[in-house]
C-alpha atoms as a PDB file:
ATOM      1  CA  UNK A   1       2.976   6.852  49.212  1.00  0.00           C
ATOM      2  CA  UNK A   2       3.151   7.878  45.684  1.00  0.00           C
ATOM      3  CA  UNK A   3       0.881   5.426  43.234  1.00  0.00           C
ATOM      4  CA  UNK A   4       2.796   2.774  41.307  1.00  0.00           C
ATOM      5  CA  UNK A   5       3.970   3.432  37.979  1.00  0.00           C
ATOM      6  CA  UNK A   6       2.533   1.181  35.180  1.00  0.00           C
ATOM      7  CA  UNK A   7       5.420  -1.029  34.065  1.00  0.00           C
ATOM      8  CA  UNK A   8       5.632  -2.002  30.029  1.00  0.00           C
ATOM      9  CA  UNK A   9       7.525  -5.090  30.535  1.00  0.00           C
ATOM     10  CA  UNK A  10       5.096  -6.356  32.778  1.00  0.00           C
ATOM     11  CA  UNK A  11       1.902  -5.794  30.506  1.00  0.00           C
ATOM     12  CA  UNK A  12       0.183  -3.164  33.581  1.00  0.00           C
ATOM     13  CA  UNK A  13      -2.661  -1.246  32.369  1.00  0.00           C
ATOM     14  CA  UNK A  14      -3.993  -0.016  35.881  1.00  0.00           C
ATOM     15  CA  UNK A  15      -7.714   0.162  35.762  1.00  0.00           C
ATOM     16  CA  UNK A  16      -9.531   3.256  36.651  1.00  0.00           C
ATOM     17  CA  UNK A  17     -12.947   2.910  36.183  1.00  0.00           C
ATOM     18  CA  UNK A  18     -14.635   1.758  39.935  1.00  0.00           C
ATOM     19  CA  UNK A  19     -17.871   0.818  38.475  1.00  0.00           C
ATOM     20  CA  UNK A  20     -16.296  -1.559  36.158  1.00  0.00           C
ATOM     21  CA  UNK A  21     -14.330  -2.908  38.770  1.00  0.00           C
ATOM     22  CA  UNK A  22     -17.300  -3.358  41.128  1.00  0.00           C
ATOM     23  CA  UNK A  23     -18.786  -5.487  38.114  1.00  0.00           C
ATOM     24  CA  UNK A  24     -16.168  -7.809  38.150  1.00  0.00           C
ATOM     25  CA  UNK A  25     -15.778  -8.612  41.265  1.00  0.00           C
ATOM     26  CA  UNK A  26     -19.551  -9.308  41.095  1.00  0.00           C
ATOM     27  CA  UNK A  27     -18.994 -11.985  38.480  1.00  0.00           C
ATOM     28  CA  UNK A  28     -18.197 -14.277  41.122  1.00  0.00           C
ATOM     29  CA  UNK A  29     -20.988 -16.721  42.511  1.00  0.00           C
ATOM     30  CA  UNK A  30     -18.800 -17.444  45.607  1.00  0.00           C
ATOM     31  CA  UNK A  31     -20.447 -20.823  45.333  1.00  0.00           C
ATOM     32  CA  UNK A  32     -18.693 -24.023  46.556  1.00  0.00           C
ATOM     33  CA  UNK A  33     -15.525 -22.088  47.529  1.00  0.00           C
ATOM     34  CA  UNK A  34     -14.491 -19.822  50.578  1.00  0.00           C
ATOM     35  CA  UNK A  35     -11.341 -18.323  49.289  1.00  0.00           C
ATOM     36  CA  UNK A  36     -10.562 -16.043  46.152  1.00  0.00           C
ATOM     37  CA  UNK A  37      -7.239 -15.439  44.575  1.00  0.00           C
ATOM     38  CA  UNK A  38      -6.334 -12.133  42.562  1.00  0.00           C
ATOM     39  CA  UNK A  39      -4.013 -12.085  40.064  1.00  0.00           C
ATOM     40  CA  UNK A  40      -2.101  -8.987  39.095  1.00  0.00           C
ATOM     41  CA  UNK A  41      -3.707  -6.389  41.876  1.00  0.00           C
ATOM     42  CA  UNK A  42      -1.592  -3.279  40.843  1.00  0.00           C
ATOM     43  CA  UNK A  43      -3.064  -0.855  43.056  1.00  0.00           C
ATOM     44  CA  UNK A  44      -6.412  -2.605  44.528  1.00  0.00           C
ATOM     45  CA  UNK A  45      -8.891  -1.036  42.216  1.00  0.00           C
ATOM     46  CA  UNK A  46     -10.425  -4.499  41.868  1.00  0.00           C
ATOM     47  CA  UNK A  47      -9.235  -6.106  45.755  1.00  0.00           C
ATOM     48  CA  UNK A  48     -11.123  -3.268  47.476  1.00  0.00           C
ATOM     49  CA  UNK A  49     -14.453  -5.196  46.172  1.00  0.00           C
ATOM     50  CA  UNK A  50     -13.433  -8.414  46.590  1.00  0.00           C
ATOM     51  CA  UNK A  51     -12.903  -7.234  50.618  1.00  0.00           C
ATOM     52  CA  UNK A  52     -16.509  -6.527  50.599  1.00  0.00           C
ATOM     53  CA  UNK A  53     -17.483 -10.245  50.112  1.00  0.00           C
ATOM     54  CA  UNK A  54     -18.237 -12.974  52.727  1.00  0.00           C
ATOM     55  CA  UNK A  55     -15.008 -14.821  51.415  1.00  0.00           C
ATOM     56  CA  UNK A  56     -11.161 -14.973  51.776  1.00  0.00           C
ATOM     57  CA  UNK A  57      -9.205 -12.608  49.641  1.00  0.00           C
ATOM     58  CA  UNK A  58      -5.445 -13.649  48.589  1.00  0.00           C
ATOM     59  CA  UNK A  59      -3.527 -11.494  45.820  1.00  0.00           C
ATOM     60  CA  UNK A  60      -0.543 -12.675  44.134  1.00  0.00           C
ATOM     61  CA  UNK A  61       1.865 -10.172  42.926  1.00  0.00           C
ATOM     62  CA  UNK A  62       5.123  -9.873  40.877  1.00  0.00           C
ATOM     63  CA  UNK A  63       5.626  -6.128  41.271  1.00  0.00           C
ATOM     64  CA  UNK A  64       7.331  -4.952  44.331  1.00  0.00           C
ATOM     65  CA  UNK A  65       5.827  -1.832  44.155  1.00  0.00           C
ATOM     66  CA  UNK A  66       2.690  -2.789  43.863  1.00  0.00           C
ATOM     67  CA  UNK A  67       3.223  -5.255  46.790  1.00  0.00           C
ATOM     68  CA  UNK A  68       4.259  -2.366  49.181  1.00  0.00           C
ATOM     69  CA  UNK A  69       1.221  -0.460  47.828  1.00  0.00           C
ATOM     70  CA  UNK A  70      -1.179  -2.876  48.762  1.00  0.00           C
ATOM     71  CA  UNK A  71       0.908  -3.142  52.052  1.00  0.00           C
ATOM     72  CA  UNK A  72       0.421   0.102  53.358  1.00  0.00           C
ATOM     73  CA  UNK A  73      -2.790   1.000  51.903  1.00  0.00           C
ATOM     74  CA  UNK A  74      -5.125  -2.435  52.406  1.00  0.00           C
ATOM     75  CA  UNK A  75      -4.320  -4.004  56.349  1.00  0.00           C
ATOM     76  CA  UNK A  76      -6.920  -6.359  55.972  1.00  0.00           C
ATOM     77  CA  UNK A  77      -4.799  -8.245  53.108  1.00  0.00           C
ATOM     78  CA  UNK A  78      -1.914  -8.848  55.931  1.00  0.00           C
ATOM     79  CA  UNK A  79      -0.064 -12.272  55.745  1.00  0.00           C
ATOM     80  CA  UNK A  80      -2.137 -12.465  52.210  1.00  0.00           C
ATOM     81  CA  UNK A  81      -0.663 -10.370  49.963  1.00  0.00           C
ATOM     82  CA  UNK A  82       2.062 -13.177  47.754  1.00  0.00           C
ATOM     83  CA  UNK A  83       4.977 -11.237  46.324  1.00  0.00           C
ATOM     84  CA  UNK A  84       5.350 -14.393  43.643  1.00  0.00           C
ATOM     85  CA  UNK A  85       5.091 -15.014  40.407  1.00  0.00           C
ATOM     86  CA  UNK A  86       1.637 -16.987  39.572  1.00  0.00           C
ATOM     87  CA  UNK A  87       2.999 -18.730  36.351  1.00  0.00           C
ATOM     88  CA  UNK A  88       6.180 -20.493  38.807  1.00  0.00           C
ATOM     89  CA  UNK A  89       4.684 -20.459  42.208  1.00  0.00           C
ATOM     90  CA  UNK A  90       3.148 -23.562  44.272  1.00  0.00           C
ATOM     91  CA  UNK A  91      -0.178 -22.192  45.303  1.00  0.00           C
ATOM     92  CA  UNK A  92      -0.624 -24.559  47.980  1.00  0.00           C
ATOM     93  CA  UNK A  93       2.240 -23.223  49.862  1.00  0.00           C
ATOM     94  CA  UNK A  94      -0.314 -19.897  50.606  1.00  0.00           C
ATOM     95  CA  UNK A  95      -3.589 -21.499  50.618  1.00  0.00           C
ATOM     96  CA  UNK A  96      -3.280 -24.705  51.627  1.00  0.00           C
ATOM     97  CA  UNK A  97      -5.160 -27.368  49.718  1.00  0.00           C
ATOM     98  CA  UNK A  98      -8.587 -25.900  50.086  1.00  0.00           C
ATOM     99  CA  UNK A  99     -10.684 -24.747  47.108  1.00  0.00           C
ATOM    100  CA  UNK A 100     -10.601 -21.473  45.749  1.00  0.00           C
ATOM    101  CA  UNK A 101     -11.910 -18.898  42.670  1.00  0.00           C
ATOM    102  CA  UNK A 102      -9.296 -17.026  40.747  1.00  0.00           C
ATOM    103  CA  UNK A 103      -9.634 -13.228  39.674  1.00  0.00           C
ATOM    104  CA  UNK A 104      -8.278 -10.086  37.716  1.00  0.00           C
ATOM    105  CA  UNK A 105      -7.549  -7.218  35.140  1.00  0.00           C
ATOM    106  CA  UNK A 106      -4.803 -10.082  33.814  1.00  0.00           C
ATOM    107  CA  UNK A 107      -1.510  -8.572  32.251  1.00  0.00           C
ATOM    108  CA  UNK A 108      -2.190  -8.871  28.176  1.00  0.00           C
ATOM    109  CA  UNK A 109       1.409 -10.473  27.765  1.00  0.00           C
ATOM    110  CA  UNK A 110       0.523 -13.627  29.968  1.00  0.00           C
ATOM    111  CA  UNK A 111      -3.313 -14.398  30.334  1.00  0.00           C
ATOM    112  CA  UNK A 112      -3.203 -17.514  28.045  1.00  0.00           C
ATOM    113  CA  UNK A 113      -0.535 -18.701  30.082  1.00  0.00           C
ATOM    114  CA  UNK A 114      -2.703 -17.966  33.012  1.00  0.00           C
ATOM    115  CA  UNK A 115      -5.299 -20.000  31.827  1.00  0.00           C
ATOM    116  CA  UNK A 116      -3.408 -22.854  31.066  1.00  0.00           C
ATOM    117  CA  UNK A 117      -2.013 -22.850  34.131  1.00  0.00           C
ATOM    118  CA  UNK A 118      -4.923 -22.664  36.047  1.00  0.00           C
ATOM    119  CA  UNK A 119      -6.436 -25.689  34.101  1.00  0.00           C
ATOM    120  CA  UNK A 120      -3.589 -27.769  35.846  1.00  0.00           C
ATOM    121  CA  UNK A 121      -4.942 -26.920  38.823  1.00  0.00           C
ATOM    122  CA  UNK A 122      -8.536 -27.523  37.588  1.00  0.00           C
ATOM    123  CA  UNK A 123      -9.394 -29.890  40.937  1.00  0.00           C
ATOM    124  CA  UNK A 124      -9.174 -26.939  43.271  1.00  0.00           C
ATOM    125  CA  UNK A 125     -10.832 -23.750  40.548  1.00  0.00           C
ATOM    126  CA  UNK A 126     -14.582 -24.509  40.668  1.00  0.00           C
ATOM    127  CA  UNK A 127     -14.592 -20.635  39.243  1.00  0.00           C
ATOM    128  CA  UNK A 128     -12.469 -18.308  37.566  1.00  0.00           C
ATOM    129  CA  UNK A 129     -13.445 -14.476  35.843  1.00  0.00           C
ATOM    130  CA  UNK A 130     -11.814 -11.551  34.961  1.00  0.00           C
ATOM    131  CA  UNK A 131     -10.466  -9.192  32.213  1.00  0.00           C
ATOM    132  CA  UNK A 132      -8.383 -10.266  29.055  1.00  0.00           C
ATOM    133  CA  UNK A 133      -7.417  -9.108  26.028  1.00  0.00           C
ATOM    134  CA  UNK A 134     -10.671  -9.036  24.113  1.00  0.00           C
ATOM    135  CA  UNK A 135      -9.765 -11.349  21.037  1.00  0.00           C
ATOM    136  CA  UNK A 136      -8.601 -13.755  23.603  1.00  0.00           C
ATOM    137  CA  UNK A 137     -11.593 -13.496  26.186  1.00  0.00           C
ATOM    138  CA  UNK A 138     -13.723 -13.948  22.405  1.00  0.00           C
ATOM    139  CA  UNK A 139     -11.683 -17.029  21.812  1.00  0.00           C
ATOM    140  CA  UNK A 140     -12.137 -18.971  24.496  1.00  0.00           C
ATOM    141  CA  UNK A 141     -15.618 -18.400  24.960  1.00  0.00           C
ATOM    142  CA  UNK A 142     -16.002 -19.422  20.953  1.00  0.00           C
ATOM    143  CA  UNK A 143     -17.637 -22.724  19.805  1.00  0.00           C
ATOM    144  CA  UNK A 144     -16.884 -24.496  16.835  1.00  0.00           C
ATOM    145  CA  UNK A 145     -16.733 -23.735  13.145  1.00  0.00           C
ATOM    146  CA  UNK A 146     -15.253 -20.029  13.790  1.00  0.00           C
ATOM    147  CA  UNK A 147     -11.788 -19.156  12.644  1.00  0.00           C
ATOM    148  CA  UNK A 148     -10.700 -18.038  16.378  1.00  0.00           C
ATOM    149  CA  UNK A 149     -12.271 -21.305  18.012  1.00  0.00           C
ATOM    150  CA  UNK A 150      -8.947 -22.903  19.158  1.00  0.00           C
ATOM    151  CA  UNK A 151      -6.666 -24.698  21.934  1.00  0.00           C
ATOM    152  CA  UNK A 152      -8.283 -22.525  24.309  1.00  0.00           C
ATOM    153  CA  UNK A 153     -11.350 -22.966  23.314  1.00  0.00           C
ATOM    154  CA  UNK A 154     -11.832 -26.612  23.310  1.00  0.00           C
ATOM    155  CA  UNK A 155      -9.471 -27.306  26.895  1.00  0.00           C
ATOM    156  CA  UNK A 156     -10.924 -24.810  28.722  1.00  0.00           C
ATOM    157  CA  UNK A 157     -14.886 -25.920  27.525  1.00  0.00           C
ATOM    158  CA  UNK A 158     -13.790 -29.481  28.016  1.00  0.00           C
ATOM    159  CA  UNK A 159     -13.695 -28.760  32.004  1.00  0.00           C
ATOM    160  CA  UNK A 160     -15.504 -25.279  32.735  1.00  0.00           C
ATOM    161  CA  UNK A 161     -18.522 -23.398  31.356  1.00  0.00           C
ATOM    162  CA  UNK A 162     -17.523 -20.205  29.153  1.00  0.00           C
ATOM    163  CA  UNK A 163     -19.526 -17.186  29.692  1.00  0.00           C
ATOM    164  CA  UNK A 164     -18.399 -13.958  27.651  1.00  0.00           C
ATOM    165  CA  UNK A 165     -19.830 -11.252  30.231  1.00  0.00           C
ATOM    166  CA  UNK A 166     -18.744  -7.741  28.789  1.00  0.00           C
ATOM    167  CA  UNK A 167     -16.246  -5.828  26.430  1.00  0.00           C
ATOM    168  CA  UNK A 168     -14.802  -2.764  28.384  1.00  0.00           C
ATOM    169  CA  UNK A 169     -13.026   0.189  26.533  1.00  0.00           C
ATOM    170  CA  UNK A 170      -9.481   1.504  26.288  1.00  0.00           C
ATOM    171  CA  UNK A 171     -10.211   4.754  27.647  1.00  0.00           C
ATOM    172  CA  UNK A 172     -11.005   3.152  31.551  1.00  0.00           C
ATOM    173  CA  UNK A 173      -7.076   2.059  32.046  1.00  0.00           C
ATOM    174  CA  UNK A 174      -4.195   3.905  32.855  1.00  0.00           C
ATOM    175  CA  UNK A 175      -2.276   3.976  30.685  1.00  0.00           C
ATOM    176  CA  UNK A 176      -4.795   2.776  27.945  1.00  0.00           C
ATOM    177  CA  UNK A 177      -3.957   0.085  26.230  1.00  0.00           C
ATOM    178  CA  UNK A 178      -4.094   0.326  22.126  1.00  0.00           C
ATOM    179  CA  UNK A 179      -7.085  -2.494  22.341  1.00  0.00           C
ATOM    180  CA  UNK A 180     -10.545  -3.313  23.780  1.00  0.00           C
ATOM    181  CA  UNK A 181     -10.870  -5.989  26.880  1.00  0.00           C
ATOM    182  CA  UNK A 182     -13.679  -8.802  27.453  1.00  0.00           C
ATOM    183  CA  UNK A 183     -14.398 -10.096  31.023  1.00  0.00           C
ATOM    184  CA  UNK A 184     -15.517 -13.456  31.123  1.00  0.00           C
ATOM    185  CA  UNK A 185     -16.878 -16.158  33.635  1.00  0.00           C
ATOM    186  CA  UNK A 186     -15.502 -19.090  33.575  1.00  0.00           C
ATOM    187  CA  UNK A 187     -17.429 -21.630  35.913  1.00  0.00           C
ATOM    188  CA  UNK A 188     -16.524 -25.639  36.282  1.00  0.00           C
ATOM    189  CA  UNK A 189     -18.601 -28.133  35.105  1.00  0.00           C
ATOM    190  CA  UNK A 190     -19.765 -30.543  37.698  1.00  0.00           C
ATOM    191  CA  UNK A 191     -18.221 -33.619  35.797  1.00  0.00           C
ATOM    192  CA  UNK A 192     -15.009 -32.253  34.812  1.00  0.00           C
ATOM    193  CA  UNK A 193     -13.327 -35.445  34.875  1.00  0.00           C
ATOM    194  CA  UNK A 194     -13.119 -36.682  30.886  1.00  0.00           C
ATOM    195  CA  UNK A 195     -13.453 -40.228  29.994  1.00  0.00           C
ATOM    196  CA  UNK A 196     -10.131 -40.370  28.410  1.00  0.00           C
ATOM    197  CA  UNK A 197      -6.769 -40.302  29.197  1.00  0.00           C
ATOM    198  CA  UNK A 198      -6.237 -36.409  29.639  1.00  0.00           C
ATOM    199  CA  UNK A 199      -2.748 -36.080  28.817  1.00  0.00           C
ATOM    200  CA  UNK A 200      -3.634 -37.701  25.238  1.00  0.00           C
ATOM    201  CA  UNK A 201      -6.558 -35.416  24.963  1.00  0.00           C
ATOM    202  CA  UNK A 202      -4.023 -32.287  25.517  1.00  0.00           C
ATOM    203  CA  UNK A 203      -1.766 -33.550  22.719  1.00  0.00           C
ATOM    204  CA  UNK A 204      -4.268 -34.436  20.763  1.00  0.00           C
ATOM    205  CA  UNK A 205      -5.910 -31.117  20.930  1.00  0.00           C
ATOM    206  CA  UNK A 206      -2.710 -29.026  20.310  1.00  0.00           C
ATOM    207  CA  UNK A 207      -1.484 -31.230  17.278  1.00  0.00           C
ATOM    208  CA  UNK A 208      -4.522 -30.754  15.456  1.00  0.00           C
ATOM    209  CA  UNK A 209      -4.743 -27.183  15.910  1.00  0.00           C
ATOM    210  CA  UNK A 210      -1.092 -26.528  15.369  1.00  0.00           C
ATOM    211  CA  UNK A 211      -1.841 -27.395  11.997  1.00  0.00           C
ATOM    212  CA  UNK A 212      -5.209 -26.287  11.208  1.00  0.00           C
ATOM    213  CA  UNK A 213      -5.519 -25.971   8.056  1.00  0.00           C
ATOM    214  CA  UNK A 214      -4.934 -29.546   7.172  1.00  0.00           C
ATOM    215  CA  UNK A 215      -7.455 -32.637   8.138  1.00  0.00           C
ATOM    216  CA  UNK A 216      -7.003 -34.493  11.233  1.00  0.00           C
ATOM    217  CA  UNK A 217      -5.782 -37.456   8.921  1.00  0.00           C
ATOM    218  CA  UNK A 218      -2.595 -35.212   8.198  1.00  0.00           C
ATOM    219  CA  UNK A 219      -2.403 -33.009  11.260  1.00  0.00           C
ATOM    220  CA  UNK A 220      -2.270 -36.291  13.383  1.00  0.00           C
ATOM    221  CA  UNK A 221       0.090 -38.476  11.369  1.00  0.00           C
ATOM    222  CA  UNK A 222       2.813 -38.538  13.919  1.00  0.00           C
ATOM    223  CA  UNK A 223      -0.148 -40.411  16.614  1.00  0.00           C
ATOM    224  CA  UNK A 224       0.739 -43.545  14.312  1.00  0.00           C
ATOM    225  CA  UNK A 225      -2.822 -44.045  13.102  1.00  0.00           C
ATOM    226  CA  UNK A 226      -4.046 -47.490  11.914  1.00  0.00           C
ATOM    227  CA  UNK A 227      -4.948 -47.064   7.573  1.00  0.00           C
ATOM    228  CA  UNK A 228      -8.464 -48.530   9.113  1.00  0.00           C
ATOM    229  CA  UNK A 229      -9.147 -45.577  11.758  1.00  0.00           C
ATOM    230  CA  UNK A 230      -7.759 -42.750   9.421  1.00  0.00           C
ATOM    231  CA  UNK A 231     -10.863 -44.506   6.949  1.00  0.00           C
ATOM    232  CA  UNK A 232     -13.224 -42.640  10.030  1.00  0.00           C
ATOM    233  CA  UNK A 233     -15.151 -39.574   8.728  1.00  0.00           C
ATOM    234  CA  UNK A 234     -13.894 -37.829  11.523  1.00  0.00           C
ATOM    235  CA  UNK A 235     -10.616 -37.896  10.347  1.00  0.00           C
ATOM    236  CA  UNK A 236     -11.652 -36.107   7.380  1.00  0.00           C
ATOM    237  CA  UNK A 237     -12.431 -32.991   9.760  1.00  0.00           C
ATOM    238  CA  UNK A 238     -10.323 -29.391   9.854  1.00  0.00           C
ATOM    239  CA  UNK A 239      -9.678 -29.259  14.166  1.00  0.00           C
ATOM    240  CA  UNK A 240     -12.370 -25.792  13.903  1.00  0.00           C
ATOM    241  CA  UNK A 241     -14.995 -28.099  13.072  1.00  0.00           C
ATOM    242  CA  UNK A 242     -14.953 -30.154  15.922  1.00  0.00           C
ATOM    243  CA  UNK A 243     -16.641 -30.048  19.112  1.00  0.00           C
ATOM    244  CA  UNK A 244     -15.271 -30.539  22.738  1.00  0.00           C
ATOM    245  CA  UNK A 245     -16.988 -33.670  22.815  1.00  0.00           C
ATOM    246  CA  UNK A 246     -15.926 -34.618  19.375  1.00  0.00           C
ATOM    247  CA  UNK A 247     -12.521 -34.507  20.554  1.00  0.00           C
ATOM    248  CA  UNK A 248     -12.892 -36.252  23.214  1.00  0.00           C
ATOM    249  CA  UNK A 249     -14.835 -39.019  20.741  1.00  0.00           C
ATOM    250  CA  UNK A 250     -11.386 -38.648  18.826  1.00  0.00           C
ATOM    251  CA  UNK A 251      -9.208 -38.935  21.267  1.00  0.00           C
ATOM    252  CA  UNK A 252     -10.486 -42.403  22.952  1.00  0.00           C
ATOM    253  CA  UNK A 253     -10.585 -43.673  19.078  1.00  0.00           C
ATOM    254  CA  UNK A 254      -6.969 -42.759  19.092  1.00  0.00           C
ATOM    255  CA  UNK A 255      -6.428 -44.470  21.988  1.00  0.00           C
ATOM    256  CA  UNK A 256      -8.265 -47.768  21.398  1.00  0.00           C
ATOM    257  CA  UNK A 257      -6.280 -47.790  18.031  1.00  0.00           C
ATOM    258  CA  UNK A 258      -4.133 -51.215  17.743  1.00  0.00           C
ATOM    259  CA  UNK A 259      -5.169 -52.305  21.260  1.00  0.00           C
END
């Protein structure tokens, strides 16, 4: 069978390099977990690792030609391989309820999405790692005060441990892409349940950083704020300035406003 063609409109930049795909596969503690989940396998540069370990290997797939790919060429994924797409599929319906670590080279176009969606599914991820965009593997690893710390940033430190592992070249992908990666490590904190409502947290989060350059007094005018809370310092704040636990500080203030 002929290798699968990279496909623009789906972001694939096929990874060559088997030492660097050895590496992140290693990433993984396999702590707390038994299964693993790959995103995006393409071809299996990445799987073929995973195979190695004492766990459970799933991949979920968009590309049909990838799926018959990793069909003919890894038996051991049988009954595994998930010809779905991630962002729309009901995980559960392939691996039950159990817990499980999520992996992969992720397609450019969708990793945010990715991560977001994997933070709704937070309960069940104790660890996630693998290879994004490098601006966007920076930015959610970044803490506050830095132009790029953002939405990402603060919802994905609120619940998991960022660890910016390694930046990988162009020249390791086929076909390169015109920009440098970052895998990171992302690994759940062992109170990941915030002492707030979470939904308001999320809005709360997003408002202030979809207008960033203005104070939270401004940013968060549409939250109805009492003239006595927007009289807080903290409302004084640009969102970048902010820690995750300053937001959540903000957030329970917000809520606790006019009760």
């Amino acid at each position: 069978m002929d290798k699968v063609k990279a496909k623009k409109h789906l972001g694939q930049h096929f990874l060559n390099d088997e030492g660097i795909a050895k590496k992140i596969a290693d990433t993984l503690s396999l702590q707390g977990y038994g299964k693993v989940l790959e995103i995006g396998p393409g071809m299996g540069v990445l799987t073929k690792y995973l195979l190695e370990k004492p766990t459970e290997v799933f991949v979920i797939e968009i590309d049909t030609e990838s799926v018959d790919y990793l069909s003919a060429y890894y038996l051991q994924l049988s009954g595994k391989i998930i010809s779905e797409d991630f962002l729309r599929y009901d995980i559960s319906r392939s691996l039950g309820d159990s817990p499980f670590a999520i992996i992969g080279n992720f397609p450019y176009n969708i990793s945010s999405q990715i991560v977001f969606r994997a933070l709704e599914m937070r309960d069940r991820i104790p660890e996630f790692a693998g290879m994004f965009q490098k601006e966007v593997a920076e930015r959610i690893c970044e803490k506050k005060g830095s132009k790029t710390y953002g939405i990402l940033s603060v919802l994905v430190q609120a619940f998991y441990t960022a660890e910016y592992l390694f930046t990988v070249g162009e020249h390791v992908f086929t076909p390169p892409p015109k920009v440098k990666s970052g895998v990171l490590r992302l690994t759940r904190k062992e109170n990941y349940q915030l002492p707030v409502n979470e939904k308001l947290f999320f809005n709360v989060v997003k408002t202030a950083f979809n207008q960033r350059r203005k104070t939270l007094r401004n940013s968060l005018k549409t939250f109805g704020l009492s003239d006595n809370l927007k009289e807080d310092s903290i409302f004084g704040l640009r969102p970048e300035q902010l820690s995750v636990e300053q937001f959540i500080a903000l957030t329970q203030k917000i809520a606790a406003d006019g009760i």
